[in-house]
Protein backbone atom coordinates (compact mmCIF):
# COMPACT_ATOMS: atom_id res chain seq x y z
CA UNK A 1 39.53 -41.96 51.85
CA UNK A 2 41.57 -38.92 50.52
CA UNK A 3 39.72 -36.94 47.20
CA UNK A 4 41.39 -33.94 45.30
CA UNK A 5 38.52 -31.25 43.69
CA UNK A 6 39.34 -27.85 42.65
CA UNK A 7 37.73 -24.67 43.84
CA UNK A 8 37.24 -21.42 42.24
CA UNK A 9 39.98 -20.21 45.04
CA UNK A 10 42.80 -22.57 44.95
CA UNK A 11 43.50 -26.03 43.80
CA UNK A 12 44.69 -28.72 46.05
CA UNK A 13 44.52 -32.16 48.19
CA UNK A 14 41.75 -31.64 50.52
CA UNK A 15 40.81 -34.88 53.19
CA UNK A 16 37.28 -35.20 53.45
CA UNK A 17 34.69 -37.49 54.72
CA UNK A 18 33.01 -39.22 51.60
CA UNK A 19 29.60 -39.07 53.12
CA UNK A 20 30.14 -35.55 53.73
CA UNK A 21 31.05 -34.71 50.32
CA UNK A 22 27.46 -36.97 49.53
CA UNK A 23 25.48 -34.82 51.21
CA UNK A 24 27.17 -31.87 50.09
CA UNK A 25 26.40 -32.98 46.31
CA UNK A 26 22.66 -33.39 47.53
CA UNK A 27 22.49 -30.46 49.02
CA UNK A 28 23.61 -28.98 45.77
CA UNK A 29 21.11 -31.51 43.46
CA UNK A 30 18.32 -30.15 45.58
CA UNK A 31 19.26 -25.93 45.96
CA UNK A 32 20.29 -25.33 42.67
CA UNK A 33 16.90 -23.80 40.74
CA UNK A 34 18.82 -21.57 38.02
CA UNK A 35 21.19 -18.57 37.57
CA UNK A 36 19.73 -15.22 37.38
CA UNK A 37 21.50 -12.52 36.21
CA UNK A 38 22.56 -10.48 39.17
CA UNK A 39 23.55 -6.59 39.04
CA UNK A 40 27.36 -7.03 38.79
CA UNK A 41 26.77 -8.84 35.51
CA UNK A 42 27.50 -12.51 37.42
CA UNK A 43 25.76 -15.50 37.81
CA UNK A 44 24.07 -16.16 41.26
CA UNK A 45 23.08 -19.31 42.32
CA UNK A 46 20.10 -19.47 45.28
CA UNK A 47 18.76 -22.17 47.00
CA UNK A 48 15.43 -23.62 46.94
CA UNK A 49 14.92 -22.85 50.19
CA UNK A 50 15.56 -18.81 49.94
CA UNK A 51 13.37 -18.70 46.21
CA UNK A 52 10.51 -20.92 48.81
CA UNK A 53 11.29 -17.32 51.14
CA UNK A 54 11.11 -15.07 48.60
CA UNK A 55 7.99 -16.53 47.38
CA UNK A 56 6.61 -16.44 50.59
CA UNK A 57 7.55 -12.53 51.11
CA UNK A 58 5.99 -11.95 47.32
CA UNK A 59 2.46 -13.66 48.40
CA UNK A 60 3.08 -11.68 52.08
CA UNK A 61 4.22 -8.33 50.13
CA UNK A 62 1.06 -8.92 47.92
CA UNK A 63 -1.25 -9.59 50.61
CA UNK A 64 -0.13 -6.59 51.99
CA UNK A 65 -0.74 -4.38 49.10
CA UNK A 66 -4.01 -5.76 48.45
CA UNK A 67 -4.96 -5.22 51.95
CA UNK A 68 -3.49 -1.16 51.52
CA UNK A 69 -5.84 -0.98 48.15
CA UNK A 70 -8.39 -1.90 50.11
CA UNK A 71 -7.88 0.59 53.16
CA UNK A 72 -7.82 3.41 50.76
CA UNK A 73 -10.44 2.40 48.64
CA UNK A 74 -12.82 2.38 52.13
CA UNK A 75 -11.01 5.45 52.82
CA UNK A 76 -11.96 7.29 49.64
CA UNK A 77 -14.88 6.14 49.40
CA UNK A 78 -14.21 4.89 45.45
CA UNK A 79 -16.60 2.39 44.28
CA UNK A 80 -15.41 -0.89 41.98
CA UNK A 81 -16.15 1.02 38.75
CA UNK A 82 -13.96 3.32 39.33
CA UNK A 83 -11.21 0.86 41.02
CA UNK A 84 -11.74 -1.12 37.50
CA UNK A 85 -11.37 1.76 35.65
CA UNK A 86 -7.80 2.74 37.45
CA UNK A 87 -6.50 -0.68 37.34
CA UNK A 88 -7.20 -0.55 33.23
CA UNK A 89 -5.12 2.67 33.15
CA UNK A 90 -2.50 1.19 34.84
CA UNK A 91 -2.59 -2.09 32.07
CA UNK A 92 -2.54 0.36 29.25
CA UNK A 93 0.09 2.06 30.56
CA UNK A 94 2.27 -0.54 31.09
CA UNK A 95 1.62 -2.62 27.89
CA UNK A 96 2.90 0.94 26.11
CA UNK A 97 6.07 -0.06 27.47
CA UNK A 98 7.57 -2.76 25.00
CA UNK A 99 10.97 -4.21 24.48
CA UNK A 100 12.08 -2.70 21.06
CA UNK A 101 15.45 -4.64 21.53
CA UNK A 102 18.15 -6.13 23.59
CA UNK A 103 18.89 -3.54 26.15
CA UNK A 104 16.84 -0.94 24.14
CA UNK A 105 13.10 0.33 25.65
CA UNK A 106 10.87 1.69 23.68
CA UNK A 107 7.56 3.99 25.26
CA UNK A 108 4.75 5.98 23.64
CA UNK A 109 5.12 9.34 25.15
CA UNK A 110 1.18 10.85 23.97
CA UNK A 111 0.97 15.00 23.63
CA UNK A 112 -0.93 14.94 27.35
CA UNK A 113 2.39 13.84 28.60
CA UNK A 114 4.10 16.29 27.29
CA UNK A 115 5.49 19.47 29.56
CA UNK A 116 4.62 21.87 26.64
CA UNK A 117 4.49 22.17 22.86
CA UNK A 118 7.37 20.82 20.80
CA UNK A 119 6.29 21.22 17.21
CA UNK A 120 6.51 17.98 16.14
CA UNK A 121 3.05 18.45 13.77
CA UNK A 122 5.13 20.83 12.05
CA UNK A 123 6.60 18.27 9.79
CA UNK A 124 3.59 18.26 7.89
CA UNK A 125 3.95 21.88 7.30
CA UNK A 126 7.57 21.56 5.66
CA UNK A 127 6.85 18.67 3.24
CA UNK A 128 3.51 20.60 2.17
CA UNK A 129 5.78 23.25 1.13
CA UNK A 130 8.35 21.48 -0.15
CA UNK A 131 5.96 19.58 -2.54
CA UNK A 132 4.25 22.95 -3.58
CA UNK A 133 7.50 24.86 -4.86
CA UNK A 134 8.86 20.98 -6.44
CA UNK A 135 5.92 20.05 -7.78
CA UNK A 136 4.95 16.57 -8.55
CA UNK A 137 4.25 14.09 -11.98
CA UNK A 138 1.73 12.14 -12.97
CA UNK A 139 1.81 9.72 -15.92
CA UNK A 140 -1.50 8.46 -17.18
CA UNK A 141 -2.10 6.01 -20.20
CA UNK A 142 -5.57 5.72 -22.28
CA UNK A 143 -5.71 2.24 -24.33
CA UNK A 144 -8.59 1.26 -26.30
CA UNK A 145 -10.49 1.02 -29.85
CA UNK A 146 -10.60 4.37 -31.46
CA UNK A 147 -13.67 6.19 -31.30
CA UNK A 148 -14.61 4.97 -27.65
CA UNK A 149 -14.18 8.73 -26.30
CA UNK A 150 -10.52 7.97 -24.57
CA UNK A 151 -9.75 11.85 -25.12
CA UNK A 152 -13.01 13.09 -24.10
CA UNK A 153 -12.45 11.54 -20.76
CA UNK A 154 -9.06 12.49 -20.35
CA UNK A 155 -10.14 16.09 -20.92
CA UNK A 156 -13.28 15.72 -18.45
CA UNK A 157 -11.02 13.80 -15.57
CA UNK A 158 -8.79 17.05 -15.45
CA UNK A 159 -11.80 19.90 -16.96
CA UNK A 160 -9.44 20.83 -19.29
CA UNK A 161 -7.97 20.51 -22.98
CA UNK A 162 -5.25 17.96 -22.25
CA UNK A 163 -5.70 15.14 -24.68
CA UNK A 164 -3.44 14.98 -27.95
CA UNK A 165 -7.02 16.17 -30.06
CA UNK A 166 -7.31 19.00 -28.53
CA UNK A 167 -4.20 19.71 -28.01
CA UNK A 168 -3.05 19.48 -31.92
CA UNK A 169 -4.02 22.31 -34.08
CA UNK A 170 -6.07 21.25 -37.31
CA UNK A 171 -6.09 17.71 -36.20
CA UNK A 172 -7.56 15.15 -38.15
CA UNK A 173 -8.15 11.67 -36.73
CA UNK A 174 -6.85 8.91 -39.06
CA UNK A 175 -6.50 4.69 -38.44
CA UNK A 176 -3.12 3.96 -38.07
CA UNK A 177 -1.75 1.38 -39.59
CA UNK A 178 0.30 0.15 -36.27
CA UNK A 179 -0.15 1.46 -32.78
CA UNK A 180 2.17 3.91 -32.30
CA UNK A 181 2.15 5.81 -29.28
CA UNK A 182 2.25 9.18 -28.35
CA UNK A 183 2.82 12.04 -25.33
CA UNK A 184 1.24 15.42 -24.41
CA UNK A 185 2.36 16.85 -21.20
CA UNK A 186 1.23 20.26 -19.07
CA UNK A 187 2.02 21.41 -15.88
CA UNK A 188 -1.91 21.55 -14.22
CA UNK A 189 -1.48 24.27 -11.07
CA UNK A 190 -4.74 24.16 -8.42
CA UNK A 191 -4.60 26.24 -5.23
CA UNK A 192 -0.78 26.61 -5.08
CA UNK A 193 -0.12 23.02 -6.17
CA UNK A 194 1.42 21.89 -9.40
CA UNK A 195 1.28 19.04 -11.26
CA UNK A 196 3.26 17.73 -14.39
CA UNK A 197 0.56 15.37 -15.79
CA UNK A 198 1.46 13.44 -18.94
CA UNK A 199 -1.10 11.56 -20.93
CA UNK A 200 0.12 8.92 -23.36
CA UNK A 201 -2.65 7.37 -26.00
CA UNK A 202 -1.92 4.70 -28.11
CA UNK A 203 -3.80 5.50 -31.32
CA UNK A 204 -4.29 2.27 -33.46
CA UNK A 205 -4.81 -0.23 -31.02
CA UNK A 206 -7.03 -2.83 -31.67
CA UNK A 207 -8.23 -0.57 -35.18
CA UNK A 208 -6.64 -3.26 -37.80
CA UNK A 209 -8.26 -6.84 -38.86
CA UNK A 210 -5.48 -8.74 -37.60
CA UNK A 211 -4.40 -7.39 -33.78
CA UNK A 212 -1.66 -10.43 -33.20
CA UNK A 213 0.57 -9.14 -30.79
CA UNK A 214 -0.78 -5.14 -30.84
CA UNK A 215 -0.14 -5.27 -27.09
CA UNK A 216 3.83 -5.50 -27.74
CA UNK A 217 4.98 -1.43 -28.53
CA UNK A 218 2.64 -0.22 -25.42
CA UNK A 219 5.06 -3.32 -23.62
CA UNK A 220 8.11 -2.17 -24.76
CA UNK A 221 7.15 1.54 -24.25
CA UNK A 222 6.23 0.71 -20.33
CA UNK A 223 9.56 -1.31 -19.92
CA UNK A 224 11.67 1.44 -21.84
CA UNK A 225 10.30 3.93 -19.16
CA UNK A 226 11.06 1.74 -16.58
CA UNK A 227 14.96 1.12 -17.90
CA UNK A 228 15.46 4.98 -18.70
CA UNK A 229 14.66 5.53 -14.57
CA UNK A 230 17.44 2.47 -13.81
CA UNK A 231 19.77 3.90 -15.65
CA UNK A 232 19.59 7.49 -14.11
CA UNK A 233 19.99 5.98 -10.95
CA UNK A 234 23.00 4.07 -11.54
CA UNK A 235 24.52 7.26 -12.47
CA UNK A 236 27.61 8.33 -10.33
CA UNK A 237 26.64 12.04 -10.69
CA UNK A 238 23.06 11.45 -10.13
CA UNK A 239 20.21 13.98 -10.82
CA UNK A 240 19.08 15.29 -7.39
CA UNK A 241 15.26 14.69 -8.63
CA UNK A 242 15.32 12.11 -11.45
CA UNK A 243 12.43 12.67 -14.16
CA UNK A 244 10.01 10.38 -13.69
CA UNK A 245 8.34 9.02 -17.41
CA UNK A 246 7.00 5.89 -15.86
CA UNK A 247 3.32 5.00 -16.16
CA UNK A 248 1.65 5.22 -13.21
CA UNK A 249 -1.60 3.91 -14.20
CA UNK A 250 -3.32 2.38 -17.76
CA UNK A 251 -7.16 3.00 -18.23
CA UNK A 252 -8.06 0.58 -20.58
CA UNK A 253 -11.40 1.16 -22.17
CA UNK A 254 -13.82 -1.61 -23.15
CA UNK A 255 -16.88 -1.29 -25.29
CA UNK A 256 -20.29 -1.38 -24.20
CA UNK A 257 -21.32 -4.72 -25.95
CA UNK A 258 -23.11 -6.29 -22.72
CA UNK A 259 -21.61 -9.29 -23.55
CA UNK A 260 -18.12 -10.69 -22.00
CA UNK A 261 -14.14 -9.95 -22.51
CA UNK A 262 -13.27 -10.19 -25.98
CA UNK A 263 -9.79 -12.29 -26.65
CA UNK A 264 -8.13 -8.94 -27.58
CA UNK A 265 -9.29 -7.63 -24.01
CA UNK A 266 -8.12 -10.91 -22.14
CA UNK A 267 -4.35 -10.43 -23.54
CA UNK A 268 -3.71 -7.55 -23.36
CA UNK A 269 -4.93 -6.85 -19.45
CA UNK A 270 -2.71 -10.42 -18.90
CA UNK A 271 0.36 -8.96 -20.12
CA UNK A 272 0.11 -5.37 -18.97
CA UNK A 273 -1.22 -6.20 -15.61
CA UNK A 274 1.97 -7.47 -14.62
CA UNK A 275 4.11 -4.27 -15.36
CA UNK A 276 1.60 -1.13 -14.83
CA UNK A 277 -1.65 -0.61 -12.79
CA UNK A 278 -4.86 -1.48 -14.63
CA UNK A 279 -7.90 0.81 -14.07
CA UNK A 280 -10.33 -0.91 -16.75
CA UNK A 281 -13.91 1.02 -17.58
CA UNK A 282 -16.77 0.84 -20.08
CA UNK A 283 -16.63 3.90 -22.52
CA UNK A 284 -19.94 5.36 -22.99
CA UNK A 285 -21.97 3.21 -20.87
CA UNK A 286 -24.93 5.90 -21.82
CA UNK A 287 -25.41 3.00 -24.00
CA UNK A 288 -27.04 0.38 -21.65
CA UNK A 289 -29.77 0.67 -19.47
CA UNK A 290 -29.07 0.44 -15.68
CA UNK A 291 -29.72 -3.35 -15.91
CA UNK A 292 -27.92 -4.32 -19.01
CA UNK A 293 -24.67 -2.22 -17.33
CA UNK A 294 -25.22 -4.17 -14.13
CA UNK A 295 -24.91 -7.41 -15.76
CA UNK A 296 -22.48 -6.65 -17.99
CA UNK A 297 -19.74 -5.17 -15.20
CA UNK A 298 -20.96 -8.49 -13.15
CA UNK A 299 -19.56 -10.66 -16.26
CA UNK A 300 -16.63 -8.56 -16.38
CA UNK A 301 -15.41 -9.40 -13.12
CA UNK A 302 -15.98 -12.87 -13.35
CA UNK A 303 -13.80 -12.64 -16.44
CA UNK A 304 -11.37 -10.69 -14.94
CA UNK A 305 -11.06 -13.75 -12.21
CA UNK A 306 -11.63 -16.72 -14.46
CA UNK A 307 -8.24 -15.67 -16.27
CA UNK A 308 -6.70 -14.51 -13.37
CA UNK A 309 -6.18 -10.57 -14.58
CA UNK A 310 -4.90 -8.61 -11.55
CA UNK A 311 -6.58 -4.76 -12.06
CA UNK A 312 -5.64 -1.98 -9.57
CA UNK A 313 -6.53 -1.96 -6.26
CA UNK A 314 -5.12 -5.64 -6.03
CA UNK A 315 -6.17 -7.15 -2.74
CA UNK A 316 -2.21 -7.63 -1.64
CA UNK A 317 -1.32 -4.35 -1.31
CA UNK A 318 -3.89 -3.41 1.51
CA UNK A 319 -2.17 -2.51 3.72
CA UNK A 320 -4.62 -1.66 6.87
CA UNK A 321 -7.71 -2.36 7.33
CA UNK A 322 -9.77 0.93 6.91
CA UNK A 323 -7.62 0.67 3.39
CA UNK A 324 -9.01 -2.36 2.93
CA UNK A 325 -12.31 -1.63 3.42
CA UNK A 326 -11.98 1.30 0.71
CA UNK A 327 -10.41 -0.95 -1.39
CA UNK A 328 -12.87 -3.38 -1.44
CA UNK A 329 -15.66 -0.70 -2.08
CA UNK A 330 -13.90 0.17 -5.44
CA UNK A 331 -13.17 -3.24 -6.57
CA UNK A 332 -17.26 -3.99 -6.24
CA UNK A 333 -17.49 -0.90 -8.57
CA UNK A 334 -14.99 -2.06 -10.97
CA UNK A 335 -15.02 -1.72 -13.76
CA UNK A 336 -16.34 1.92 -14.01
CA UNK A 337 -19.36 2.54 -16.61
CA UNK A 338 -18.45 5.99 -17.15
CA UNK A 339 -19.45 8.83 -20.08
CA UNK A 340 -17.05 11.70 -21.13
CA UNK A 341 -18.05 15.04 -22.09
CA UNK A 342 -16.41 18.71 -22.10
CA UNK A 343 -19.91 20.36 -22.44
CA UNK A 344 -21.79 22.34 -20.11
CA UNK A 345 -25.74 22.30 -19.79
CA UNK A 346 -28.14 24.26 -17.50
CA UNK A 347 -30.13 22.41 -15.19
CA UNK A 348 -32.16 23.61 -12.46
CA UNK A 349 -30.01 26.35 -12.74
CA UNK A 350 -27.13 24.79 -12.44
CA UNK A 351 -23.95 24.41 -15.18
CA UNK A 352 -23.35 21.37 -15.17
CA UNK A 353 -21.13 18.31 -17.03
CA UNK A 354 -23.32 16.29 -19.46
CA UNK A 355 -24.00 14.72 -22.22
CA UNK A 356 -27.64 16.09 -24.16
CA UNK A 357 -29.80 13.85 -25.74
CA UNK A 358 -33.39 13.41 -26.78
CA UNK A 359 -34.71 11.79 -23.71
CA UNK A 360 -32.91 14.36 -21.39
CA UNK A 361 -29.30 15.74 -19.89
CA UNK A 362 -26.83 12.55 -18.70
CA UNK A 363 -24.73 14.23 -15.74
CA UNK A 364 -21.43 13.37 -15.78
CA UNK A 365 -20.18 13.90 -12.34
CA UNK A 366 -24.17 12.23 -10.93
CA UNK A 367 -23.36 8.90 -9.91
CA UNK A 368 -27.03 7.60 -10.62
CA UNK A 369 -26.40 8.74 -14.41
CA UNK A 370 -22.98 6.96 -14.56
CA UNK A 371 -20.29 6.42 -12.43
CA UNK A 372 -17.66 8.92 -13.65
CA UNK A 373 -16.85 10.66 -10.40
CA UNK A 374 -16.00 7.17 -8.86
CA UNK A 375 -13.58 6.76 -11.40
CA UNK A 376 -11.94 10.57 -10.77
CA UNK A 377 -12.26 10.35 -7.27
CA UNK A 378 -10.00 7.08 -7.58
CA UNK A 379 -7.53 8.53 -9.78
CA UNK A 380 -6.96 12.01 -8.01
CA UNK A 381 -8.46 12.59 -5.22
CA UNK A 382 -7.71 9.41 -2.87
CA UNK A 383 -5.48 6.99 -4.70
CA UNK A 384 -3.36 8.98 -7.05
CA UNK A 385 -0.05 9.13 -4.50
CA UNK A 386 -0.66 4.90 -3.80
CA UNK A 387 -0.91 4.93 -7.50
CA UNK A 388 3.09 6.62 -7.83
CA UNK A 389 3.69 4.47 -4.76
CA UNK A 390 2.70 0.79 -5.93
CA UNK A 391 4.38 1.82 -9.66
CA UNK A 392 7.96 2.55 -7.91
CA UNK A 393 7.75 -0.09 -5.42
CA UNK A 394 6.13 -3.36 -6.97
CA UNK A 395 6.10 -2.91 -10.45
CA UNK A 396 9.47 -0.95 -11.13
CA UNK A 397 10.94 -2.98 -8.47
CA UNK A 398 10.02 -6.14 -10.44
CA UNK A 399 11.62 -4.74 -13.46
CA UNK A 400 14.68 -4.38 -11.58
CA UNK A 401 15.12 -7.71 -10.14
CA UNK A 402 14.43 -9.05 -13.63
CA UNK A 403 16.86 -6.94 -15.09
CA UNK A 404 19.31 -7.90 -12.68
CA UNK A 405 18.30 -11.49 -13.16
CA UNK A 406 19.45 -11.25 -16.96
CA UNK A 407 22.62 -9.91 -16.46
CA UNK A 408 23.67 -13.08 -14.38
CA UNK A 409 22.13 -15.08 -16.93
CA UNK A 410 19.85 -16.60 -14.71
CA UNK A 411 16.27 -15.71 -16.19
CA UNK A 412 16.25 -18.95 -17.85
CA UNK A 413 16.87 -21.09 -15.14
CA UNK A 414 14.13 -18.94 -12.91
CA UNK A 415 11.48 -19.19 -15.70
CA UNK A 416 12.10 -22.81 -15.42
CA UNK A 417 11.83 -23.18 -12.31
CA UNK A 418 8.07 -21.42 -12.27
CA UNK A 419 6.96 -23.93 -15.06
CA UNK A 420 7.51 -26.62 -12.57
């Protein structure tokens, strides 16, 4: 019987004996295990019978080195601990090693490894200075009933005369008629570092009978901040450092009533939740007794969830889990029963921030008197960059895309879509 096949050599008539070719094909069936990628960049094929060798040199080639761990462990004299302790090492050191990509190895080189000092940590250094000769700016808005002591506050936050009162000469506080809003900005230097902090109030909110639709100018004033920035970044000749007018956070101020979220409360957080960050608090919770405060910040928050209001720190930005735990500290606390006051008092010798009244001195900055320096410490001292941070990249960033959204004249079909 006369066969043609074709090798990778040459192709031709070949005259072979069919049960050789048979057993050659079985032979093949049985040896063929898989390619492996040799050094040259080929495929190799091996046999079952050399991977059944090379398995038997791996268990012989690991006998062996278990059997040289052991020799020098007896020779040493190491106990198991220590053995354990190696053999750990070794794990860590080798699960540093991690495949970052195809072809591409990625290691974690620590500052033991090191031959000598690079200056790496001097990073830190440069954007320190950097941000001490730029500067930064902060953009802070007070809503709430007149007469609930939203300038006070702003003036004790940042112990100084920032608020549009006492910042107006001859000022004399009148209802408006409409909520109109307005802007007082200073540049606030501490220990080298400058900031440009910008307060906006909103005199006239929720002053009138009828407060249909008050919330809409503070809207429009939040989105007009938020279009200005587009704009100067769409500029071909861009600004190096574009001004930054956006609100970074809203401290809405409820009154200490004890009772729940009034319907003028419920809207407006709704609506404004969705563009700014919400920091809500009770103005002058000097008010309430420690019990009547508890329960009323208890009903708050089950408002607050009931009608699905999303106030600042919102669970889905956490982003680790020591920043969650710090998170979820300050959302038990919210919202903050604080009391303003620019007044000093002595006590025990002390000057300190309070309030005087007939039954003694109410502390400001004392968190058993009220919980003021929760609220600062919030603000400034540990969320006030995450604060910039979440305002450019979630809120802004939603502005965009729904900017973008109604130039392609798509809104409609999107809001449509989320009714369903």
């Amino acid at each position: 019987m006369i066969m043609i096949f074709e090798t990778a050599e040459n192709t031709g008539e070949v005259e072979t004996d069919p049960l050789t070719l048979m057993d050659e094909r079985q032979m093949k069936e049985r040896s063929i295990m898989g390619q492996e990628q040799g050094d040259d960049g080929k495929a190799q094929v091996q046999p079952a019978s050399m991977n059944t060798q090379n398995s038997m040199a791996e268990k012989e080639y690991s006998v062996g080195v278990h059997t040289e761990m052991e020799e020098k462990r007896k020779e040493k004299g190491m106990e198991e601990g220590e053995m354990e302790k190696e053999m750990e090492l070794e794990a860590e050191v080798n699960v540093e090693l991690c495949q970052s990509g195809p072809g591409l190895q990625m290691s974690l080189i620590r500052g033991t490894d090191l031959f000598g000092y690079i200056g790496i940590e001097a990073v830190l250094d440069q954007m320190r200075s950097k941000t001490m000769k730029a500067g930064f700016e902060f953009n802070i808005m007070v809503v709430g009933q007149s007469g609930l002591g939203k300038s006070t506050l702003v003036n004790t936050l940042f112990k100084s005369k920032v608020s549009r009162k006492s910042c107006t000469p001859n000022y004399e506080e009148k209802i408006s008629k409409t909520v109109k809003l307005q802007t007082v900005s200073h540049v606030i230097e501490e220990n080298g570092v400058k900031m440009k902090l910008t307060v906006i109030d909103t005199p006239g909110f929720g002053d009138q009978i009828n407060n249909d639709n008050c919330w809409e100018p503070i809207v429009k004033y939040v989105n007009e901040q938020y279009e200005k920035y587009l704009r100067e970044e769409l500029h071909i000749n861009r600004k190096r450092v574009i001004p930054d007018s956006r609100v970074h956070c809203c401290i809405y101020f409820l009154p200490a009533t004890g009772h729940r979220l009034r319907p003028i409360d419920v809207e407006f957080m709704k609506r404004l939740g969705k563009i700014v960050s919400i920091v809500p608090v009770i103005a002058k919770a000097d008010t309430l007794t420690i019990e009547e405060r508890q329960e009323f910040k208890e009903r708050i928050r089950q408002d607050l969830v009931d009608n699905g209001i999303h106030v600042y720190p919102q669970k889905e930005y956490d982003e680790d889990p020591e920043e969650r735990i710090l998170n979820n500290s300050i959302r038990e606390s919210i919202p903050f029963a604080v009391v303003g006051t620019d007044k000093e008092h002595q006590v025990n010798g002390n000057k300190v921030l309070g309030r005087k009244t007939n039954w003694g001195i109410i502390e400001v900055e004392n968190v058993a008197h009220c919980e003021f320096a929760n609220l600062r410490d919030l603000l400034i001292r540990s969320h006030l960059q995450d604060l910039k941070d979440v305002t450019h990249n979630i809120h802004y960033e939603t502005y965009r895309v729904r900017r973008w959204l109604m130039e392609n004249g798509i809104t409609d079909k999107c809001e449509s879509e989320s009714h369903l």
